[in-house]
PDB file of N, CA and C in Angstrom:
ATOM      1  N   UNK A   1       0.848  -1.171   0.000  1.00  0.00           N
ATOM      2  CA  UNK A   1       0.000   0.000   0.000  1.00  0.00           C
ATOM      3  C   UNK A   1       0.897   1.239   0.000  1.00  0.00           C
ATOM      4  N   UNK A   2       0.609   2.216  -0.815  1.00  0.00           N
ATOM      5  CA  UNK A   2       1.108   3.232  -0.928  1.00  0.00           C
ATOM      6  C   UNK A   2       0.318   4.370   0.310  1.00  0.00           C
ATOM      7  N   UNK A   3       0.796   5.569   0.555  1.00  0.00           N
ATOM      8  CA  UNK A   3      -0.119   5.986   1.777  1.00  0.00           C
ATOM      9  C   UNK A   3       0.239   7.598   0.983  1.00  0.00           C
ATOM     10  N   UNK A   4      -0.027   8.235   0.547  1.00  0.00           N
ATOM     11  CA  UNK A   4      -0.055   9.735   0.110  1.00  0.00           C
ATOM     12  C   UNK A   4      -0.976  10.675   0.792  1.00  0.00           C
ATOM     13  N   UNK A   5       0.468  10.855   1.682  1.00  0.00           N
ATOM     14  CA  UNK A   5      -0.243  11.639   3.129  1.00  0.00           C
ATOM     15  C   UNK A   5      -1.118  11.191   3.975  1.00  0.00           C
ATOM     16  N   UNK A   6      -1.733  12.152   5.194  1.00  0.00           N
ATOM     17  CA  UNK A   6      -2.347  11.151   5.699  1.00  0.00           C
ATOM     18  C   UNK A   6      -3.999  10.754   5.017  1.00  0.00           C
ATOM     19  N   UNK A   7      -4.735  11.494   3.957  1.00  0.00           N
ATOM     20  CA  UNK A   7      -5.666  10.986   3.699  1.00  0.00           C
ATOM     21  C   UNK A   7      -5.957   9.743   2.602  1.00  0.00           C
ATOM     22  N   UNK A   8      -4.841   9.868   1.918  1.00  0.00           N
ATOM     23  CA  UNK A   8      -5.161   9.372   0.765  1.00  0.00           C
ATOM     24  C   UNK A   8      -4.025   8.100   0.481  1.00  0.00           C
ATOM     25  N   UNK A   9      -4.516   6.672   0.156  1.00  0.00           N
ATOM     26  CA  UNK A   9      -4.331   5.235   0.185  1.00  0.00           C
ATOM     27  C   UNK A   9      -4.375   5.018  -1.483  1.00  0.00           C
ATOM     28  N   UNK A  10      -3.272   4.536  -1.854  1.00  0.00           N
ATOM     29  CA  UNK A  10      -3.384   3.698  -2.706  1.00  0.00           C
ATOM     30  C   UNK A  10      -2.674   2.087  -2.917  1.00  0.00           C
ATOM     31  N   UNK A  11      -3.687   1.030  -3.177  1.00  0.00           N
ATOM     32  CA  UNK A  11      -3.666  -0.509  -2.931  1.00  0.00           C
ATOM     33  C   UNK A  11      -3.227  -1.080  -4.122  1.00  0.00           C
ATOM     34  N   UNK A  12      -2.250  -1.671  -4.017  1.00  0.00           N
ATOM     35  CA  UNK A  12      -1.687  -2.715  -5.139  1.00  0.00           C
ATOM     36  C   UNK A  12      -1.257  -2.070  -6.421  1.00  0.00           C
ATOM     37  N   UNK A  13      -0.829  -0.685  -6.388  1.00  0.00           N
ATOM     38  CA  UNK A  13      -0.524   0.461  -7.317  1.00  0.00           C
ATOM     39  C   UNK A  13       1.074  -0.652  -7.490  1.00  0.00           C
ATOM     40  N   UNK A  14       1.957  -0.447  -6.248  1.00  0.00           N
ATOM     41  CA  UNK A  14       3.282  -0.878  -6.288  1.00  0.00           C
ATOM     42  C   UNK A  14       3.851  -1.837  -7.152  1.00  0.00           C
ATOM     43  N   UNK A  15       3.035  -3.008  -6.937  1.00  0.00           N
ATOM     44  CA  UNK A  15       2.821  -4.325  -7.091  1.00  0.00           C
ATOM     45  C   UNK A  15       2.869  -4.158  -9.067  1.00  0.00           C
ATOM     46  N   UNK A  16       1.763  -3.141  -9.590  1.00  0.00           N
ATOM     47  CA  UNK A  16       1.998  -3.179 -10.851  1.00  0.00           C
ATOM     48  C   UNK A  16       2.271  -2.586 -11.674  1.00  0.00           C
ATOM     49  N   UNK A  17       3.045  -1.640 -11.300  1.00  0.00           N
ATOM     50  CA  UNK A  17       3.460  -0.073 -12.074  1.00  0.00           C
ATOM     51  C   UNK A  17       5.068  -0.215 -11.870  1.00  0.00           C
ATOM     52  N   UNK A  18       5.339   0.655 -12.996  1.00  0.00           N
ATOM     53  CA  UNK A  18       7.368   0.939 -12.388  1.00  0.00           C
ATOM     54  C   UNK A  18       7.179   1.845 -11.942  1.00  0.00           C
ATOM     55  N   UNK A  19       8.293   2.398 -11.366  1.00  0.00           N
ATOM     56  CA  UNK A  19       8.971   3.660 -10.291  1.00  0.00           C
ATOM     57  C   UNK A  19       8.314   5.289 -11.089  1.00  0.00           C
ATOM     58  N   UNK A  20       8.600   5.342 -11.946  1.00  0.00           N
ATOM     59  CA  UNK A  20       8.245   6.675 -13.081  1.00  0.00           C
ATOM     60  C   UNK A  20       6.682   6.636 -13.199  1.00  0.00           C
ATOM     61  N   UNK A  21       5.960   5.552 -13.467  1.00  0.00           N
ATOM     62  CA  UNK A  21       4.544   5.600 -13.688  1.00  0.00           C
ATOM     63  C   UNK A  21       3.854   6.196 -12.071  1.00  0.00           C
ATOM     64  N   UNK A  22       4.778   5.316 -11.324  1.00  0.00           N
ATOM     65  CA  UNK A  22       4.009   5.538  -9.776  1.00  0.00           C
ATOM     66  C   UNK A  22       4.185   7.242  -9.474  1.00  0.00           C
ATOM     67  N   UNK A  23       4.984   7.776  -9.680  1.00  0.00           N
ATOM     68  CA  UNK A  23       5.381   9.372  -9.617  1.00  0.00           C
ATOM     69  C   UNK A  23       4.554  10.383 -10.117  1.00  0.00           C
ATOM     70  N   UNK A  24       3.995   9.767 -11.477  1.00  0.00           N
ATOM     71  CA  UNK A  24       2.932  10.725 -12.235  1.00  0.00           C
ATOM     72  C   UNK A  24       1.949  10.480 -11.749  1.00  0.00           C
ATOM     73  N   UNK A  25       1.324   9.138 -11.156  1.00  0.00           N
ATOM     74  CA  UNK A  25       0.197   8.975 -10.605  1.00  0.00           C
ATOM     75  C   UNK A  25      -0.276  10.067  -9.214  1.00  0.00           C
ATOM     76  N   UNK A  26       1.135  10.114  -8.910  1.00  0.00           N
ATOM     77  CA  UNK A  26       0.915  10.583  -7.837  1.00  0.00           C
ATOM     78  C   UNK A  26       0.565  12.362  -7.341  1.00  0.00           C
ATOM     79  N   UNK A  27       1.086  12.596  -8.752  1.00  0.00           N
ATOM     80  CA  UNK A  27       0.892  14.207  -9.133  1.00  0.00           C
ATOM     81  C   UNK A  27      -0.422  14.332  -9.809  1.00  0.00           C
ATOM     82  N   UNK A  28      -1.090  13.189 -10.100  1.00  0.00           N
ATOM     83  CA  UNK A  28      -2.378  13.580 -11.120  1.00  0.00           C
ATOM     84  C   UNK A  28      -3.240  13.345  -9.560  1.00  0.00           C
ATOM     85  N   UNK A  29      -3.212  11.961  -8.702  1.00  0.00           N
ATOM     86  CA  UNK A  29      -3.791  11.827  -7.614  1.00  0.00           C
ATOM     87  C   UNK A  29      -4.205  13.186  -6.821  1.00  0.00           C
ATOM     88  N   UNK A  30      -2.719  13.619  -6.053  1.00  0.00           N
ATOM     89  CA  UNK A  30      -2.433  14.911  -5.723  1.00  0.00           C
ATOM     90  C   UNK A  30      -3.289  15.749  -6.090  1.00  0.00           C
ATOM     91  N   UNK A  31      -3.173  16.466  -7.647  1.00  0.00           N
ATOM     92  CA  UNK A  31      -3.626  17.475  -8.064  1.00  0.00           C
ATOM     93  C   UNK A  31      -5.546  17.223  -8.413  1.00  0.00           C
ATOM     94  N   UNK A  32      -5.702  16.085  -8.407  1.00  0.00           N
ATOM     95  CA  UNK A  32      -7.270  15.898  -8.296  1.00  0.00           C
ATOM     96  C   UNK A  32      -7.901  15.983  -7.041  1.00  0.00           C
ATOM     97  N   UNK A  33      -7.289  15.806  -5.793  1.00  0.00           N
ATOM     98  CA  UNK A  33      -7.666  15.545  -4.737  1.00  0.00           C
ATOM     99  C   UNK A  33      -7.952  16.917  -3.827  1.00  0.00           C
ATOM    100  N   UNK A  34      -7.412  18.251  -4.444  1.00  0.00           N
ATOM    101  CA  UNK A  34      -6.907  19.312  -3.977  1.00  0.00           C
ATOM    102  C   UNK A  34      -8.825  19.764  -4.587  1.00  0.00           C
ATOM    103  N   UNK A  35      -9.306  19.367  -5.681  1.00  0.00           N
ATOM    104  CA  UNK A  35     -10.728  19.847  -5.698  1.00  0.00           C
ATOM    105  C   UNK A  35     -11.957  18.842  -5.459  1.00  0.00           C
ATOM    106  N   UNK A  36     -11.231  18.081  -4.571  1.00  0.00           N
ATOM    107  CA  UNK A  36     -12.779  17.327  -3.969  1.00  0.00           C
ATOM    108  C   UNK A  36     -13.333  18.018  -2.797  1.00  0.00           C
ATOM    109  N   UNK A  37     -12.694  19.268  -2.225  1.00  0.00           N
ATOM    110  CA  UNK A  37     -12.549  19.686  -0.793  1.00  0.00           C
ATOM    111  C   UNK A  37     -12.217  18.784   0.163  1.00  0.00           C
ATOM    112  N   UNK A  38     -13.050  19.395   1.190  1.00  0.00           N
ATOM    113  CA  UNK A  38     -12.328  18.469   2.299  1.00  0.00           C
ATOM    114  C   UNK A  38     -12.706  17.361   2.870  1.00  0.00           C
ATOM    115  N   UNK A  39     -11.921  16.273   2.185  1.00  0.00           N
ATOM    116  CA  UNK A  39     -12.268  15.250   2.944  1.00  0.00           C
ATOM    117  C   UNK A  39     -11.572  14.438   3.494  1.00  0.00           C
ATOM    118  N   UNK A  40     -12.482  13.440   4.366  1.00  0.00           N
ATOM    119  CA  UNK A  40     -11.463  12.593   5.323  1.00  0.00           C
ATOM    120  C   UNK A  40     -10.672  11.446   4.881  1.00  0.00           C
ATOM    121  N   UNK A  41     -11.078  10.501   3.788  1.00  0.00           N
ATOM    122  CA  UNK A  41     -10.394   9.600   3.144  1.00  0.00           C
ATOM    123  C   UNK A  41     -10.703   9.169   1.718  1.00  0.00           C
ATOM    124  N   UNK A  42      -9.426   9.621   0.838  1.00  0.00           N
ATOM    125  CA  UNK A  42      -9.537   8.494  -0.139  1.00  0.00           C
ATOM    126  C   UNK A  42      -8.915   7.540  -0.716  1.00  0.00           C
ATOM    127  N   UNK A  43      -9.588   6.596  -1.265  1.00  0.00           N
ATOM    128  CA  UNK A  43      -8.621   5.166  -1.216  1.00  0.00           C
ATOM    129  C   UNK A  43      -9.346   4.768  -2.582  1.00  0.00           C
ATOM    130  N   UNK A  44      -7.976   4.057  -3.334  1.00  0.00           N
ATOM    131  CA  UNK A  44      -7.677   3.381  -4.674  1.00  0.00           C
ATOM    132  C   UNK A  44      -7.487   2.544  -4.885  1.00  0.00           C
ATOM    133  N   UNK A  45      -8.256   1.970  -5.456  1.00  0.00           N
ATOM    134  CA  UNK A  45      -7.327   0.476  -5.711  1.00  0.00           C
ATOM    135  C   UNK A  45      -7.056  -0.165  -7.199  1.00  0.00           C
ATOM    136  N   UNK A  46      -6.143  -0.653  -7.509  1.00  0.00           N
ATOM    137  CA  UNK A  46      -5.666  -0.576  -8.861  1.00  0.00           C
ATOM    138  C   UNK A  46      -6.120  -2.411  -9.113  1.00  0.00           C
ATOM    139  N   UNK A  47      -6.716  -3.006 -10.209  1.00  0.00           N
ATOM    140  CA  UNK A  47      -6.731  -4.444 -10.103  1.00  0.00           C
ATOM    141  C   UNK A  47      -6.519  -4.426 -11.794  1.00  0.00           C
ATOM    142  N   UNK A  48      -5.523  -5.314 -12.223  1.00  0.00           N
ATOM    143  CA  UNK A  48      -5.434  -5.325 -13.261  1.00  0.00           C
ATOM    144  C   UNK A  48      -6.627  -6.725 -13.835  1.00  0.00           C
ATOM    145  N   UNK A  49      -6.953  -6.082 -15.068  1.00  0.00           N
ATOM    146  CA  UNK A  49      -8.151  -7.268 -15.865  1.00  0.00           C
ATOM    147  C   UNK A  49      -7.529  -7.413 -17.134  1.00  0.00           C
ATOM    148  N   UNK A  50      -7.824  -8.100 -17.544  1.00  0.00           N
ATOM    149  CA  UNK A  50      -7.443  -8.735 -19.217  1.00  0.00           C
ATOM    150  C   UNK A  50      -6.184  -8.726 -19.345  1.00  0.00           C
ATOM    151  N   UNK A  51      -4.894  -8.953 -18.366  1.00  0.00           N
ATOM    152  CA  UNK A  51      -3.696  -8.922 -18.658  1.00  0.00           C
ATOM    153  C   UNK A  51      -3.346  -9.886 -19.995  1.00  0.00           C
ATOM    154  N   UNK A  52      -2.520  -9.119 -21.008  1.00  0.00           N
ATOM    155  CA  UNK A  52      -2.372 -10.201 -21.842  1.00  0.00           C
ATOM    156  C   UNK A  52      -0.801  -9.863 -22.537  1.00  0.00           C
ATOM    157  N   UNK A  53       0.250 -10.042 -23.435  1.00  0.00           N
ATOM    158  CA  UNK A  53       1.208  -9.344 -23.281  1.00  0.00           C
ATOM    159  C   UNK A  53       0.728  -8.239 -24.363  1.00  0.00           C
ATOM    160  N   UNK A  54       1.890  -7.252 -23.810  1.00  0.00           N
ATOM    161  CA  UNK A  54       1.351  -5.401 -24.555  1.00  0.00           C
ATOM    162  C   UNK A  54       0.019  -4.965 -24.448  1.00  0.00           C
ATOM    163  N   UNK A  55      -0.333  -6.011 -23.924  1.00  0.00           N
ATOM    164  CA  UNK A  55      -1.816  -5.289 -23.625  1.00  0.00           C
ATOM    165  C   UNK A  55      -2.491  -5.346 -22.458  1.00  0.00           C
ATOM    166  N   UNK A  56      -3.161  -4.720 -21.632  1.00  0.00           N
ATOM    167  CA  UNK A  56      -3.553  -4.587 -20.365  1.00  0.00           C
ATOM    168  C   UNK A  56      -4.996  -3.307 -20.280  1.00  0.00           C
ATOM    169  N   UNK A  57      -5.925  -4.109 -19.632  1.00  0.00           N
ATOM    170  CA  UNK A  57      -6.896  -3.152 -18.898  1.00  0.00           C
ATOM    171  C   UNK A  57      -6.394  -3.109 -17.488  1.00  0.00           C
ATOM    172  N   UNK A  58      -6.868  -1.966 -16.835  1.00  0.00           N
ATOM    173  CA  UNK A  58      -6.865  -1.084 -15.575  1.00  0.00           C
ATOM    174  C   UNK A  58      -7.888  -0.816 -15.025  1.00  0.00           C
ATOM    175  N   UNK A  59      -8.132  -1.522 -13.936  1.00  0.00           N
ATOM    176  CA  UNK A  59      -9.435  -1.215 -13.325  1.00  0.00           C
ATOM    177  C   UNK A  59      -9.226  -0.561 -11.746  1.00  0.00           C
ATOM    178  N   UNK A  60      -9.816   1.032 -11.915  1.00  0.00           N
ATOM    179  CA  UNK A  60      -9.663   1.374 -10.411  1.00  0.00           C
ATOM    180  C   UNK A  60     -10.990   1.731  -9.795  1.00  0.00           C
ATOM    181  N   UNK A  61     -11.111   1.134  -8.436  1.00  0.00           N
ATOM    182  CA  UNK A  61     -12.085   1.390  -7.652  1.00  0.00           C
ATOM    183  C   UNK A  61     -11.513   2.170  -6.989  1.00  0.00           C
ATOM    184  N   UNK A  62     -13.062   3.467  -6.290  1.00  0.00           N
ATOM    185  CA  UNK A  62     -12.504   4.292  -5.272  1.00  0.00           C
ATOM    186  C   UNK A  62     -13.295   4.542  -4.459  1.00  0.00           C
ATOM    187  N   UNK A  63     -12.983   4.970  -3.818  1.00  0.00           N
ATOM    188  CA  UNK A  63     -13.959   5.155  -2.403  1.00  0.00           C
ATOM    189  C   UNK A  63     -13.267   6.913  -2.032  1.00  0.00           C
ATOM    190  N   UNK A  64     -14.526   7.521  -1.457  1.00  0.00           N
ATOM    191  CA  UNK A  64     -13.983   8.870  -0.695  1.00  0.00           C
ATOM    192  C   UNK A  64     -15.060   9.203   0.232  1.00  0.00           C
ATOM    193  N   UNK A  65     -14.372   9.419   1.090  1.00  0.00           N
ATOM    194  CA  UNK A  65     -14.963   9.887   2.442  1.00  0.00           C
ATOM    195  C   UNK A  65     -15.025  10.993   2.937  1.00  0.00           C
ATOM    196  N   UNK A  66     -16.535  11.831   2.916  1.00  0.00           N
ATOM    197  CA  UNK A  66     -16.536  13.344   2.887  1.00  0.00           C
ATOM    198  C   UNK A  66     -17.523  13.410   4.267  1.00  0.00           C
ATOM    199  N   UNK A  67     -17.312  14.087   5.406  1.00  0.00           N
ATOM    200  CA  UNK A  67     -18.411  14.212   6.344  1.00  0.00           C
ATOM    201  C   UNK A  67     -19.205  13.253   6.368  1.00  0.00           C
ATOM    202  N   UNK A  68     -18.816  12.205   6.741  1.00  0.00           N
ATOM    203  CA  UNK A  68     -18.897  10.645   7.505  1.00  0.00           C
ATOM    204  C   UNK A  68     -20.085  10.593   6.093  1.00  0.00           C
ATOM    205  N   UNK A  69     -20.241  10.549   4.773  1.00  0.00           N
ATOM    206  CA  UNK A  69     -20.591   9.871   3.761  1.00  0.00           C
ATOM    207  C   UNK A  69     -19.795   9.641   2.786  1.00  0.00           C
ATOM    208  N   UNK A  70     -20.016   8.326   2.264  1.00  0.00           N
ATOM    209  CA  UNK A  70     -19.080   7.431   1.523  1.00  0.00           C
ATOM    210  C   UNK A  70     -19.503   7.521   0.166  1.00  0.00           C
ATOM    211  N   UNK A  71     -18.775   7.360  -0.819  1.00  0.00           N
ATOM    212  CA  UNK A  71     -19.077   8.127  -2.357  1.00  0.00           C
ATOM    213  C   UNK A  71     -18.123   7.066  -2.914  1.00  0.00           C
ATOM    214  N   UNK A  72     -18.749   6.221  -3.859  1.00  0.00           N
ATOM    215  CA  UNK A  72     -17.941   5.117  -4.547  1.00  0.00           C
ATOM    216  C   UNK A  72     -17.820   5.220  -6.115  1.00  0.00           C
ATOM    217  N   UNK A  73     -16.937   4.796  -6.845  1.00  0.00           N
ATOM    218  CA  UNK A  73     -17.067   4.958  -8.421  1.00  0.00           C
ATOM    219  C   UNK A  73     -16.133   3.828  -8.615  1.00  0.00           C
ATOM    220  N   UNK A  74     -16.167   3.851 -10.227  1.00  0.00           N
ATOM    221  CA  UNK A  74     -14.610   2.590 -10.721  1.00  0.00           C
ATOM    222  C   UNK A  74     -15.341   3.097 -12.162  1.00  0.00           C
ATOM    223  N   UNK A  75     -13.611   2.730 -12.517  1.00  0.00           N
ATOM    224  CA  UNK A  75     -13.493   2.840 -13.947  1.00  0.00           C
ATOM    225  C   UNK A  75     -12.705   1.873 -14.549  1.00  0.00           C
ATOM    226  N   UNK A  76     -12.512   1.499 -15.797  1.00  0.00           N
ATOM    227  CA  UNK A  76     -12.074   0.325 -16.232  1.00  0.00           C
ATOM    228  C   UNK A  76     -11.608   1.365 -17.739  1.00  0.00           C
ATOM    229  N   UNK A  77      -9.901   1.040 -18.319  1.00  0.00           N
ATOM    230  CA  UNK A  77      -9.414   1.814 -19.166  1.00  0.00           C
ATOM    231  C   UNK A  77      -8.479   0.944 -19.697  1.00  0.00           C
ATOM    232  N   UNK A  78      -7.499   0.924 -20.669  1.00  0.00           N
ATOM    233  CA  UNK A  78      -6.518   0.567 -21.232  1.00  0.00           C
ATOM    234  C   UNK A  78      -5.434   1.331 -20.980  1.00  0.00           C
ATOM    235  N   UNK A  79      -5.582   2.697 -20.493  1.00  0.00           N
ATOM    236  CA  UNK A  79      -5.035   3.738 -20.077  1.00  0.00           C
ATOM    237  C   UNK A  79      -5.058   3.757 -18.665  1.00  0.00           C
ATOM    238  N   UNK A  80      -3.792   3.857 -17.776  1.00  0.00           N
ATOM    239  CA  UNK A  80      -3.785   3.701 -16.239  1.00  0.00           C
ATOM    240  C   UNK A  80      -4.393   5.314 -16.168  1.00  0.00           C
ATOM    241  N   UNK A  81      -4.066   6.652 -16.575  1.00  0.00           N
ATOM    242  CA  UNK A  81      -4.067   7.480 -16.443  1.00  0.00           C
ATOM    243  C   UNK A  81      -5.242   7.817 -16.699  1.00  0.00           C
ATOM    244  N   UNK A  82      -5.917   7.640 -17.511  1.00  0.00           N
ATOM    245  CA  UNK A  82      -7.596   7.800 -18.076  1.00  0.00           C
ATOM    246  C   UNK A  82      -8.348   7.676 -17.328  1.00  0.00           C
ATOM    247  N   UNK A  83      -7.743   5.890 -16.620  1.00  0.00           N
ATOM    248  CA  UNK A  83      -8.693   5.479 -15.896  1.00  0.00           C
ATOM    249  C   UNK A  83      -8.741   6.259 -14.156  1.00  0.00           C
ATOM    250  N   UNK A  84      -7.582   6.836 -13.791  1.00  0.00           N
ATOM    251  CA  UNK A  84      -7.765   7.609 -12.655  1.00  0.00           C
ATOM    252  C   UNK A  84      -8.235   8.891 -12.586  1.00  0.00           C
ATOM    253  N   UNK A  85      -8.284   9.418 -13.875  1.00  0.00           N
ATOM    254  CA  UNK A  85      -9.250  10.969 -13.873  1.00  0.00           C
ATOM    255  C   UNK A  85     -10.091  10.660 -14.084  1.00  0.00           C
ATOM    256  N   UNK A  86     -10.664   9.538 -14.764  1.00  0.00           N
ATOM    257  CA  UNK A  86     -12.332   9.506 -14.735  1.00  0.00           C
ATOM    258  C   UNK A  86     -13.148   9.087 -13.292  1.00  0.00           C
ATOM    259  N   UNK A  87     -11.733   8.045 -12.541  1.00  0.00           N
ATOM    260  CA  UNK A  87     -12.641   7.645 -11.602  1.00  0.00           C
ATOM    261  C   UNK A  87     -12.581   8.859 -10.605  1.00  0.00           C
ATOM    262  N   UNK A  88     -11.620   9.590 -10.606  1.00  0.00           N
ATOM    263  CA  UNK A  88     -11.942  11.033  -9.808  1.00  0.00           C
ATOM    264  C   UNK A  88     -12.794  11.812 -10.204  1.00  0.00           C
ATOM    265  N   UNK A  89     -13.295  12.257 -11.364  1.00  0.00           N
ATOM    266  CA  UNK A  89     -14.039  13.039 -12.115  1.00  0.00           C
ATOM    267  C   UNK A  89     -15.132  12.304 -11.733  1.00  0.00           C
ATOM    268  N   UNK A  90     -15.725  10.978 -11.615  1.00  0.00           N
ATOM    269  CA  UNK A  90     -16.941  10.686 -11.260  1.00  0.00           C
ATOM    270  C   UNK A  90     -17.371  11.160  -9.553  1.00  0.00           C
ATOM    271  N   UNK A  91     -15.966  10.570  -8.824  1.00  0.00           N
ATOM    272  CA  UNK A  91     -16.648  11.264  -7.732  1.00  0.00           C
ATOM    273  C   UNK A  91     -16.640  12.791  -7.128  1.00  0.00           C
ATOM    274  N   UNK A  92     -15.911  13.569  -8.016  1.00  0.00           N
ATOM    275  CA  UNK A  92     -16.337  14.768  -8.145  1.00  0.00           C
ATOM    276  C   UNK A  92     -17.774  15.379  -8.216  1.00  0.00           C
ATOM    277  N   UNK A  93     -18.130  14.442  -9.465  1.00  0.00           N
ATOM    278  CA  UNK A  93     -19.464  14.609  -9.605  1.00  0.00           C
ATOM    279  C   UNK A  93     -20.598  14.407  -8.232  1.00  0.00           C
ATOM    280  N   UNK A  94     -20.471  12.964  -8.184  1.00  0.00           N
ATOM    281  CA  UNK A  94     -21.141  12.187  -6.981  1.00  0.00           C
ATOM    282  C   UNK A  94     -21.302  13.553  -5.676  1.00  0.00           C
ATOM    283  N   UNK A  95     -20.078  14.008  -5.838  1.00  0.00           N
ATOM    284  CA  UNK A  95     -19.833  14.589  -4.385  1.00  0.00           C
ATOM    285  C   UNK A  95     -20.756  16.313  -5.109  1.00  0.00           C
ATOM    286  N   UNK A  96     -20.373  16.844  -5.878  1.00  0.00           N
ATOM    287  CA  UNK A  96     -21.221  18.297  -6.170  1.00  0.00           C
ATOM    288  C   UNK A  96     -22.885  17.289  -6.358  1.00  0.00           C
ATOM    289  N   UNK A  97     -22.854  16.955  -6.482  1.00  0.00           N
ATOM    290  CA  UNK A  97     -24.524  16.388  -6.488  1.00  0.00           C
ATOM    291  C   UNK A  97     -25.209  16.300  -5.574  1.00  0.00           C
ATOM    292  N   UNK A  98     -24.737  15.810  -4.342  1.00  0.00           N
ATOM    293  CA  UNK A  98     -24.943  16.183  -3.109  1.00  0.00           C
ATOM    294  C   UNK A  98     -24.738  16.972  -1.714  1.00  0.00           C
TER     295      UNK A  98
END
């Protein structure tokens, strides 16, 4: 588990990324997290699907925790990076909706 700061968790990122991928993740993470306001936890989890060679889907589930309510999304991409702004961008949404 990766731990980026104290709110924010990311699960099994390590396990399947190199050193350089994990760095950008962590600046796109970062810089998405700065407009969810304030909240108490969010957590990622990376599960790879359709591994096959040169080719790979990315599936991230997320969870965020805003004033003791829980706000869930996942996205599924070919793109690691795609797939983590959309699944932030959904709970962006989730979260201005309510």
């Amino acid at each position: 588990m990766i731990q980026l700061g104290e709110k924010i968790n990311l699960k099994d990122f390590k396990d399947n990324l190199e050193p350089g991928e994990i760095t950008i993740l962590k600046k796109i993470i970062g810089n998405q997290a700065n407009h969810l306001g304030e909240f108490t936890k969010l957590s990622l989890h990376l599960k790879s699907v359709h591994k096959k060679e040169k080719s790979q889907k990315y599936q991230i589930n997320a969870q965020l925790e805003i004033n003791n309510a829980l706000y869930e999304a996942e996205s599924t991409n070919f793109n690691l990076f795609f797939a983590i702004n959309e699944v932030l961008d959904k709970l962006k949404t989730e979260v201005n909706r309510n």
